[in-house]
Protein backbone atom coordinates (compact mmCIF):
# COMPACT_ATOMS: atom_id res chain seq x y z
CA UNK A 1 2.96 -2.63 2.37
CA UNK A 2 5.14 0.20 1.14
CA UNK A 3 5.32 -0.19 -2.42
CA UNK A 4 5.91 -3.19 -4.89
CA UNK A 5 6.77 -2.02 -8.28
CA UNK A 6 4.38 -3.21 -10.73
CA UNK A 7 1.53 -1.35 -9.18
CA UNK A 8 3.44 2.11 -9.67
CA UNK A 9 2.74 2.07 -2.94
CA UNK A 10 -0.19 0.90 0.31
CA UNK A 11 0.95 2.66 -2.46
CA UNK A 12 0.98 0.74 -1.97
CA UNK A 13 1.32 -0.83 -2.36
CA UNK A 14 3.37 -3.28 -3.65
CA UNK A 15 5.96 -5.68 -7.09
CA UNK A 16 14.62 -17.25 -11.59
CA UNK A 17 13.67 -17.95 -15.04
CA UNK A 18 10.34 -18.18 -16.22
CA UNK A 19 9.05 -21.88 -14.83
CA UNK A 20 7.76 -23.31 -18.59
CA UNK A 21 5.17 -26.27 -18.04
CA UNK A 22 4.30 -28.70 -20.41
CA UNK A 23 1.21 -30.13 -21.19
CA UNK A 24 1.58 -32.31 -18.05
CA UNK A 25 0.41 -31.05 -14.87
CA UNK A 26 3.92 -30.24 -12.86
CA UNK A 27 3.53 -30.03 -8.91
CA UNK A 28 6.19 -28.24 -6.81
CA UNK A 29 8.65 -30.98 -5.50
CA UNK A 30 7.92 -31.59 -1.51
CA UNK A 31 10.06 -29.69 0.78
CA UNK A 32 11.61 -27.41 -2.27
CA UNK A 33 12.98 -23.69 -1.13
CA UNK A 34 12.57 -21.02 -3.11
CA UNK A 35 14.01 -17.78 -3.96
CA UNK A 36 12.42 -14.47 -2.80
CA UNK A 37 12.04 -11.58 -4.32
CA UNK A 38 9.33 -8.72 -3.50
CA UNK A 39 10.77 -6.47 -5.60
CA UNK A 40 9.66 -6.63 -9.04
CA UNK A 41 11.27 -4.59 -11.97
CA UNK A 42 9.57 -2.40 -14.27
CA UNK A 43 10.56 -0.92 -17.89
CA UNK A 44 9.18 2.28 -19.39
CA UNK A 45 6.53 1.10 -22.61
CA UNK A 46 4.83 -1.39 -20.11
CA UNK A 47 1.16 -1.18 -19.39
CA UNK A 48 -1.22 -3.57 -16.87
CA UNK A 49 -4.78 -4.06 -16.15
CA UNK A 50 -5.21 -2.70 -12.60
CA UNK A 51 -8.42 -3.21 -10.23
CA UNK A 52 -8.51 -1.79 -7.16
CA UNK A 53 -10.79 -1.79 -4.48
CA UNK A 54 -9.77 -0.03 -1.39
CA UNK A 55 -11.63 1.48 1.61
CA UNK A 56 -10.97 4.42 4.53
CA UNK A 57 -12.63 4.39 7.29
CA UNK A 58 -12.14 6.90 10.60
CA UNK A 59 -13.93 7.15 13.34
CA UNK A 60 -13.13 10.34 15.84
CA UNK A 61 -14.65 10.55 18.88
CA UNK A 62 -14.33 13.91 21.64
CA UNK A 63 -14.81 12.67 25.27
CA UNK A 64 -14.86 14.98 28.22
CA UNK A 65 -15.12 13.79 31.91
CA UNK A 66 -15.90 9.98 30.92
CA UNK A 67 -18.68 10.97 28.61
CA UNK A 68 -18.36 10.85 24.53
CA UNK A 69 -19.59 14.66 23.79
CA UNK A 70 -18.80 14.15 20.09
CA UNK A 71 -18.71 11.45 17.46
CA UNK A 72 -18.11 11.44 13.65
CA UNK A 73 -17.53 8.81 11.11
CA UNK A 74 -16.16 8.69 7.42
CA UNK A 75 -16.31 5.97 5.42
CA UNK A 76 -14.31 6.86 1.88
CA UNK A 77 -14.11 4.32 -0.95
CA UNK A 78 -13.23 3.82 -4.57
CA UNK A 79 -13.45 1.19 -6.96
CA UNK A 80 -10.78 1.53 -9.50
CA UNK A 81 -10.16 -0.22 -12.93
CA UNK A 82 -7.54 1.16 -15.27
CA UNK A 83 -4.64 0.75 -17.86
CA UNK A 84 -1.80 1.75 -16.11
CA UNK A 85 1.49 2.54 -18.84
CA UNK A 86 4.57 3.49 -17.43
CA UNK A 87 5.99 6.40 -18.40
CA UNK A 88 9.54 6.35 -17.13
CA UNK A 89 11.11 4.52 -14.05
CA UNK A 90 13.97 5.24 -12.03
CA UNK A 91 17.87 3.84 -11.68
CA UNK A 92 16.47 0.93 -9.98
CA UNK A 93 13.52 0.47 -12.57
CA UNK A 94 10.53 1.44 -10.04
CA UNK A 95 7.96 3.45 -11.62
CA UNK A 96 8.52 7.06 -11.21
CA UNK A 97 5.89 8.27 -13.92
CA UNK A 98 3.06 6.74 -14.45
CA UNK A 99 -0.22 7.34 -16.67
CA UNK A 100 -3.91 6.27 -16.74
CA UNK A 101 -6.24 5.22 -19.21
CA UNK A 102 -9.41 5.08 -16.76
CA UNK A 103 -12.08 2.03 -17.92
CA UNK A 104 -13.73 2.61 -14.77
CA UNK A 105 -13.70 5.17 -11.53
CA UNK A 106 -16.71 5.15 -8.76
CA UNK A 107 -16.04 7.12 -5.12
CA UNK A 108 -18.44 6.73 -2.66
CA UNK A 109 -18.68 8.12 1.12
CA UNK A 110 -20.95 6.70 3.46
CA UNK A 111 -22.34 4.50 0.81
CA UNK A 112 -23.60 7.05 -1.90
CA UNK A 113 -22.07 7.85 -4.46
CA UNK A 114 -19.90 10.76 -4.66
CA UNK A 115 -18.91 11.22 -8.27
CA UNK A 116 -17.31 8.86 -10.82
CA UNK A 117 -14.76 9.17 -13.96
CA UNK A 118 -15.57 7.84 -17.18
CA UNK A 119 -13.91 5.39 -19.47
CA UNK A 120 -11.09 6.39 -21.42
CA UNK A 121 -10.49 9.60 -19.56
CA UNK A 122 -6.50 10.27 -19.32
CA UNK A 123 -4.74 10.75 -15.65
CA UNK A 124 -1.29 11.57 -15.51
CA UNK A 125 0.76 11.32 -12.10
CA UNK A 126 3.79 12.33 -10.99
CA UNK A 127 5.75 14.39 -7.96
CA UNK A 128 6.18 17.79 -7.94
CA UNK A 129 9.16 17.85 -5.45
CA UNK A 130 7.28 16.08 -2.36
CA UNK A 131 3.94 16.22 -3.88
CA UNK A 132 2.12 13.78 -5.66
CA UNK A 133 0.54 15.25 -8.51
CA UNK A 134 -2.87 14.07 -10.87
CA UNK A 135 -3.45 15.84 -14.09
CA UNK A 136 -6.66 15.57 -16.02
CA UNK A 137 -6.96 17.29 -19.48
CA UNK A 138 -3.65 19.13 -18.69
CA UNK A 139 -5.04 20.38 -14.72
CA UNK A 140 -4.41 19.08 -11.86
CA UNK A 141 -6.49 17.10 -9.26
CA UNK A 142 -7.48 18.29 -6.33
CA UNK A 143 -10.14 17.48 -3.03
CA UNK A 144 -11.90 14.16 -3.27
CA UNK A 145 -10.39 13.29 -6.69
CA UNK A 146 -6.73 13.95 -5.81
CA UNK A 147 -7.46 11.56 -2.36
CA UNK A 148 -9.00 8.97 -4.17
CA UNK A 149 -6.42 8.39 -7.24
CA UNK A 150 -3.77 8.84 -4.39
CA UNK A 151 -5.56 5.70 -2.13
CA UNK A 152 -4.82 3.36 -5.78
CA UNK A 153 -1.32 4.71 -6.07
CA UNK A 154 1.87 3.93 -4.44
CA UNK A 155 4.92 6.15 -6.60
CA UNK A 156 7.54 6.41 -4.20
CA UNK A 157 9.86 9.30 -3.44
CA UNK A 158 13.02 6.74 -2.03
CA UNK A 159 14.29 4.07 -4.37
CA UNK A 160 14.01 1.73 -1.32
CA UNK A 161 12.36 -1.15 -2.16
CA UNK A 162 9.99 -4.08 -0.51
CA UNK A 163 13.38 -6.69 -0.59
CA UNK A 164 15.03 -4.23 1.93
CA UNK A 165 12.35 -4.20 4.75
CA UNK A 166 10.64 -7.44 4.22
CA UNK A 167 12.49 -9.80 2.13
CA UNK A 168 15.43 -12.63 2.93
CA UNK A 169 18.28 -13.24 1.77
CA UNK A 170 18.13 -17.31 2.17
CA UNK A 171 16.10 -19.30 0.15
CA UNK A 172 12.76 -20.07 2.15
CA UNK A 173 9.95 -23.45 1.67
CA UNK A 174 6.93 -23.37 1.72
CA UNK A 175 5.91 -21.90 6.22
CA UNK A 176 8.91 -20.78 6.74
CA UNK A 177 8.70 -17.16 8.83
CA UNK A 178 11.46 -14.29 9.32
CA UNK A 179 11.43 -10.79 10.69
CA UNK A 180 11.46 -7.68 8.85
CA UNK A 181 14.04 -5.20 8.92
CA UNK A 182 12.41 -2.37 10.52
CA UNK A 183 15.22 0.30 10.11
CA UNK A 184 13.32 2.01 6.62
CA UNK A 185 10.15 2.50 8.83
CA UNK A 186 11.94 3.93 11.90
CA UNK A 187 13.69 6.12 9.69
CA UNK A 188 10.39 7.78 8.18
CA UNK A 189 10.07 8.97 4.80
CA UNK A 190 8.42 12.51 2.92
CA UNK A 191 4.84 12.39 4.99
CA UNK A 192 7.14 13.04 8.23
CA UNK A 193 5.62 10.17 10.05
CA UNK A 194 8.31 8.68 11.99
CA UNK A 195 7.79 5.11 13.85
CA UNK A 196 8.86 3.63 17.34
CA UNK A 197 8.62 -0.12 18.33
CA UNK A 198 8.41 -1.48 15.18
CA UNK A 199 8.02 -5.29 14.63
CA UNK A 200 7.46 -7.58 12.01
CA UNK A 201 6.93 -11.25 10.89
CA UNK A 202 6.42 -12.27 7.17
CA UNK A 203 5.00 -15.43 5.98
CA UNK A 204 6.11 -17.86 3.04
CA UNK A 205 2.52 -19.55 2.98
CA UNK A 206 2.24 -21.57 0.74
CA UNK A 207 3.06 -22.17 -3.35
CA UNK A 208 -0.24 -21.53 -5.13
CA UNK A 209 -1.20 -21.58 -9.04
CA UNK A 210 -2.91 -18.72 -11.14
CA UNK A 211 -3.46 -19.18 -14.53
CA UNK A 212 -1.28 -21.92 -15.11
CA UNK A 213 1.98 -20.94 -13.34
CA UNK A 214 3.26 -21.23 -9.68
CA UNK A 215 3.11 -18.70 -7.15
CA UNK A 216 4.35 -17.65 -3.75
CA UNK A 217 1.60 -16.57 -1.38
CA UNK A 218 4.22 -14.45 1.07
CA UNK A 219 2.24 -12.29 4.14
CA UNK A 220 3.56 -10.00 6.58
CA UNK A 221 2.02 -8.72 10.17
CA UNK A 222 3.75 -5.42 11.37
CA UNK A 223 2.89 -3.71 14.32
CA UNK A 224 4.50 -0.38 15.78
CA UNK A 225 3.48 3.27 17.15
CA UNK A 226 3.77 6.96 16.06
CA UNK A 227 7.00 9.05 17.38
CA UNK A 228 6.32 12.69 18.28
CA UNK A 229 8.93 15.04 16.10
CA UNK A 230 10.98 17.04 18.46
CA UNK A 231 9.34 19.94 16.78
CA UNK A 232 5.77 18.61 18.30
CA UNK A 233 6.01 17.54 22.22
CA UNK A 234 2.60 17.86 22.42
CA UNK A 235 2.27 14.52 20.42
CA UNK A 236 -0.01 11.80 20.81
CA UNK A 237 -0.24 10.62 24.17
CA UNK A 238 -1.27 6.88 22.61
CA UNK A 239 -0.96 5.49 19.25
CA UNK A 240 -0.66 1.97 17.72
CA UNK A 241 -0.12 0.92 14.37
CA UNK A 242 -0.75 -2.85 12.73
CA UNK A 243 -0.40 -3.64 8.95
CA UNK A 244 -1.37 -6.78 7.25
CA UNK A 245 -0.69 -7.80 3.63
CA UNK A 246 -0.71 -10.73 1.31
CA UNK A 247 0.62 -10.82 -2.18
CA UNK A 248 1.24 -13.35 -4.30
CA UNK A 249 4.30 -13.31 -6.52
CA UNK A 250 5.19 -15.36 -9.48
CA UNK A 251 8.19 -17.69 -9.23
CA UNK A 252 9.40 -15.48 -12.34
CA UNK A 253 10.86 -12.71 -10.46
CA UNK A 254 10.52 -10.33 -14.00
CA UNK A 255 6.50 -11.06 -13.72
CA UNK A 256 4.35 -8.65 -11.77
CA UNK A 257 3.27 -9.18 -8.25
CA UNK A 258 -0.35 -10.37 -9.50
CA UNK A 259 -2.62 -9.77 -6.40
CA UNK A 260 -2.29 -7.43 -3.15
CA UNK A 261 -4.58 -7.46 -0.11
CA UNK A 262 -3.91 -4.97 2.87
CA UNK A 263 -5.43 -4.01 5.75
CA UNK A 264 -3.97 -0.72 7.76
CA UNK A 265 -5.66 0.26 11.18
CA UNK A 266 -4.40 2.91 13.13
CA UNK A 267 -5.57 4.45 16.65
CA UNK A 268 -4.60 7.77 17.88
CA UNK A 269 -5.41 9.22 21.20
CA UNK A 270 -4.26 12.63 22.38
CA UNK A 271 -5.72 15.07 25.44
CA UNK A 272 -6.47 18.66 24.45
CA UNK A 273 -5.45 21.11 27.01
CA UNK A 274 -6.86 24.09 28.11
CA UNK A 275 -5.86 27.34 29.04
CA UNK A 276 -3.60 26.38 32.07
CA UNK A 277 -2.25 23.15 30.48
CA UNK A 278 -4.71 20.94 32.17
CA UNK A 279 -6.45 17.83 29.88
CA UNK A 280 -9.76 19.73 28.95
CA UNK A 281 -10.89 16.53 26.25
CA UNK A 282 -9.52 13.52 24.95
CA UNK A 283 -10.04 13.06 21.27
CA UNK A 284 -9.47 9.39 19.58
CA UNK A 285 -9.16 8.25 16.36
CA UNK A 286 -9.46 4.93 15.17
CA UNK A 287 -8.42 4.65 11.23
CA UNK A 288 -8.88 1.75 9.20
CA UNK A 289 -7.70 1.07 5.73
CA UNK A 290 -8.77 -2.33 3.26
CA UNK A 291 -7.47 -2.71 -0.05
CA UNK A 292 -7.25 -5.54 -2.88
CA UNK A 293 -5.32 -4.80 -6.06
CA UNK A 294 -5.18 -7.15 -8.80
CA UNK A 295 -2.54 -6.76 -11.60
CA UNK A 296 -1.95 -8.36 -15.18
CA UNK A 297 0.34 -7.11 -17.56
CA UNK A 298 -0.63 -6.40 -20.78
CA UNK A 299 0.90 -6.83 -24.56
């Protein structure tokens, strides 16, 4: 998923009056439609609970004449648990500066640990032009750090939002489908990746109920494949792309988005040529990406 304002992408990932229940249990009326909205606004002074647990894995593997020569794997993961307070937003009230108050930061690759930030260290984030930046005690992230506060962020550079790619205009009940508008992902955006065959379903699942109120469990499937840039014909000579996510969204359209599960794999394939332009090895990479983000807005 892009980005759903409320979490800040992946990134993202990811974010009708208020429905006010008595103390009689109120069901959802049979066959009702609904409306829906992805995008979810934000205001500057607000601050959420955020707990993230997200996971990168890629495999690479260098095969010459039939025979894998070569094989690595990286497994990258963080467990994140924060106060999130937004800073400032932009004219269509996404987040476009957002701070930290860490209650909990572990990174491990390959299963051990790597490092860890403590509770109630300060993280600041923001873009620098193109670049996402991370300060910590007025300096700015970098290496393993930098990658793994950037895996539990989604600030976008575009003020496009989630409604515009996956959303409906018609009201929708309770599985009913429709297919994404996949002109924003053809179209690229800052990282300069750039998609071809791009489809889409997404999934009004069902009306579900967190702490009290109702929900809309909405998924989407998308499936596509890397373009090479006309700068780089020596692209990849195979690539596919499928994204899953599920979020559920309050009824309340001005409530957070208040859970996000994704799941990103990605395979590349591309022959290395030698000195006279003949395939010398073929080198494949298989990327997979699982996340689950959990939101609650705070007083």
């Amino acid at each position: 998923m892009t980005s759903t304002s409320g979490f800040g992408t992946l990134a993202r990932v990811r974010l009708c009056a208020q429905i006010v229940f008595s103390t009689l249990l109120v069901l959802p009326l049979c066959g009702q439609d609904y409306e829906i909205r992805l995008f979810r606004p934000t205001t500057a002074g607000e601050r959420y609970r955020q707990v993230t647990q997200v996971e990168e894995r890629l495999e690479k593997a260098t095969i010459k004449e039939g025979r894998v020569i070569k094989e690595t794997n990286d497994v990258f993961a963080v467990y994140f648990d924060a106060t999130v307070i937004i800073d400032a937003v932009n004219p269509k009230t996404q987040a476009s500066r957002v701070s930290y108050v860490i209650e909990k930061v572990e990174v491990t690759r390959d299963g051990k640990k790597l490092f860890f930030l403590p509770g109630g260290l300060a993280v600041a984030r923001k873009f620098d032009g193109q670049k996402l930046v991370f300060q910590i005690g007025g300096k700015a992230a970098e290496g393993d750090v930098h990658r793994a506060l950037s895996m539990v962020s989604e600030l976008k550079t575009s003020e496009s939002d989630d409604d515009e790619t996956f959303g409906t205009k018609s009201r929708k009940k309770p599985g009913d489908t429709w297919k994404i508008n996949p002109r924003l992902l053809k179209e690229g955006d800052a990282s300069g990746f750039k998609f071809d065959d791009v489809d889409g379903t997404v999934t009004f699942s069902e009306i579900t109920r967190h702490n009290g109120e109702d929900m809309l469990r909405i998924s989407a499937n998308i499936t596509g494949k890397f373009v090479a840039s006309p700068e780089d014909q020596k692209g990849p000579d195979l690539t596919s792309i499928n994204e899953w996510w599920e979020g559920i969204f309050p009824v309340d359209a001005t409530q957070p988005v208040v859970e996000l599960s994704e799941k990103t794999t990605i395979f590349i394939s591309a022959n290395v040529l030698d000195k006279t332009g003949e395939p010398e090895v073929q080198v494949r990479r298989n990327y997979v990406r699982t996340a689950k983000t959990k939101l609650a807005r705070l007083p």
